[in-house]
Protein backbone atom coordinates (compact mmCIF):
# COMPACT_ATOMS: atom_id res chain seq x y z
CA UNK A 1 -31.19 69.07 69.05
CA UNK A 2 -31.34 65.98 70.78
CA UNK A 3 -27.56 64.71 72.49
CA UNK A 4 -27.16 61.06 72.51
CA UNK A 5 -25.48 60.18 75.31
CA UNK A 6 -23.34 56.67 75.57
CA UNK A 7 -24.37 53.83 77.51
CA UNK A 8 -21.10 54.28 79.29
CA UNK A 9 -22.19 57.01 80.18
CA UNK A 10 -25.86 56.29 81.08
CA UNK A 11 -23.81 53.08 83.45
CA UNK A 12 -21.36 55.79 84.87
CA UNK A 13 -24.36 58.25 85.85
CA UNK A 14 -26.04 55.34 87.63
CA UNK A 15 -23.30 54.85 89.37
CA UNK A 16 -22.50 58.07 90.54
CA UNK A 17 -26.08 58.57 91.97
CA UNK A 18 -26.56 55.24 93.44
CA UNK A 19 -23.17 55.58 95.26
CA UNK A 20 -24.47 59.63 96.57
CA UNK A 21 -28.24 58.45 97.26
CA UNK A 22 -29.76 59.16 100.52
CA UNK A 23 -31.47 57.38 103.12
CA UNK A 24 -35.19 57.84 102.12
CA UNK A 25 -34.75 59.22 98.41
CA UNK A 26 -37.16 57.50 96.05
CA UNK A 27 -36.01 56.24 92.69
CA UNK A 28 -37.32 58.66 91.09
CA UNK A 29 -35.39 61.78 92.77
CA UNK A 30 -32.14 59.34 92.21
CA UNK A 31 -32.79 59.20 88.14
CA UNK A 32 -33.49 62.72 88.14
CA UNK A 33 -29.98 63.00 89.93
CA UNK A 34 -28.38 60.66 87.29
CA UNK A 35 -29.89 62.55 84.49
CA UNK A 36 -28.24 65.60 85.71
CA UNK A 37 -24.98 64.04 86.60
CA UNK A 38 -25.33 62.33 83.13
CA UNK A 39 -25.55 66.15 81.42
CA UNK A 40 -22.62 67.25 83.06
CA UNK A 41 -20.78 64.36 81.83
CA UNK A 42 -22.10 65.01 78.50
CA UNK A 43 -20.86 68.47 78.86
CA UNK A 44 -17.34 67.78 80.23
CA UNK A 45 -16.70 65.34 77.05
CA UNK A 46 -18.03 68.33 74.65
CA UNK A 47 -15.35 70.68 76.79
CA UNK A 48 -12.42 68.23 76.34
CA UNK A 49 -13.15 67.91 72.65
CA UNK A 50 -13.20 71.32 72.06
CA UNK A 51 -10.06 72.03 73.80
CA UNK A 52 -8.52 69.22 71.85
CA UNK A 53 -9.70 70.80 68.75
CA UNK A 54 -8.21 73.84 69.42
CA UNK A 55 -4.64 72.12 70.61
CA UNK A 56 -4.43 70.66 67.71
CA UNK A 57 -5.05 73.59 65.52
CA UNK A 58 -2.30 75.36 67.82
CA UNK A 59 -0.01 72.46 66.91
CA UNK A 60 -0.59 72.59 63.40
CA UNK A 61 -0.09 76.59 63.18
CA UNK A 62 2.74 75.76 65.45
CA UNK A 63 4.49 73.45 62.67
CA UNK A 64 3.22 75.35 59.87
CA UNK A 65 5.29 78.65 61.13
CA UNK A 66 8.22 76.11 61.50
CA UNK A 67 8.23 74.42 58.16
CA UNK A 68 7.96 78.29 56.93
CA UNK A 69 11.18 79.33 58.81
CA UNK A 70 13.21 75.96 58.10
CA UNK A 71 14.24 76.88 54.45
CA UNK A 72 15.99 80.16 55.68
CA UNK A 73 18.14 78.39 58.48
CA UNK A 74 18.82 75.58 56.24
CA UNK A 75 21.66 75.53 53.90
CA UNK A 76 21.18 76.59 50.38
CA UNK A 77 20.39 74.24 47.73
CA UNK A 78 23.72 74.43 45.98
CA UNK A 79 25.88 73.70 48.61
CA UNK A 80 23.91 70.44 49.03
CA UNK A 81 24.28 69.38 46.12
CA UNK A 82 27.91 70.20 45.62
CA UNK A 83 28.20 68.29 48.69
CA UNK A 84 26.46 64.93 47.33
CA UNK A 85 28.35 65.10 44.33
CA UNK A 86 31.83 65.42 45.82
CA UNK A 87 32.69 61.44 46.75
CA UNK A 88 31.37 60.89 43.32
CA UNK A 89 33.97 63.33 41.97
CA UNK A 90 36.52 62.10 43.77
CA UNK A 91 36.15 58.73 42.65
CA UNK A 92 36.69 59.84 39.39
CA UNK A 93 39.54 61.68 40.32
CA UNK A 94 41.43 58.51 41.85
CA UNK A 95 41.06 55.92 38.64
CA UNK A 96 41.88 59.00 36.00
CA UNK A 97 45.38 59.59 38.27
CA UNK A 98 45.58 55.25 38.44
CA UNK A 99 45.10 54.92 35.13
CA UNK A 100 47.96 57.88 34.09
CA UNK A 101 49.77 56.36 36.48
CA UNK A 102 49.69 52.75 34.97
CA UNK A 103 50.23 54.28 31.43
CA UNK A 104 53.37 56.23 32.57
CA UNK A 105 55.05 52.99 34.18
């Protein structure tokens, strides 16, 4: 299982253990040290992800159990449609008493 790591990465390691290097440490013992700093960058990223992963499955649950208990707080069905039909009705209402109102004058 071989973990590819960025070039960003690879730069940022570099960095890091040029910026921490000692008087008298060879090159080697400073790639060694970005290697390892490298890893634990590697690492941190995997953490972040996972913990991202799992807030978003929270969230999702989360809305899930709201959409579930929406329909019971919510107003029934009926109602909402007796409500949309109402100007509609009323409308209708108005030109039938214009109308017997024009036929009786």
């Amino acid at each position: 299982m071989s973990n590819k790591v960025s070039d960003e990465t690879k730069e940022q390691a570099i960095k890091v253990a040029k910026g921490i290097q000692k008087k008298g440490q060879t090159k080697d013992q400073t790639k060694l040290i970005a290697q390892g700093i490298e890893k634990g960058i590697a690492e941190y990223k995997k953490q972040q992800s996972k913990k991202s992963r799992e807030r978003d499955k929270q969230r999702k649950k989360t809305m899930k159990t709201q959409q579930e208990l929406k329909p019971e707080l919510s107003q029934p069905k009926s109602v909402n449609n007796v409500v949309n039909l109402l100007p509609w009705g009323l409308l209708v209402f108005s030109w039938l008493g214009f109308i017997i109102y024009i036929n009786l004058v």
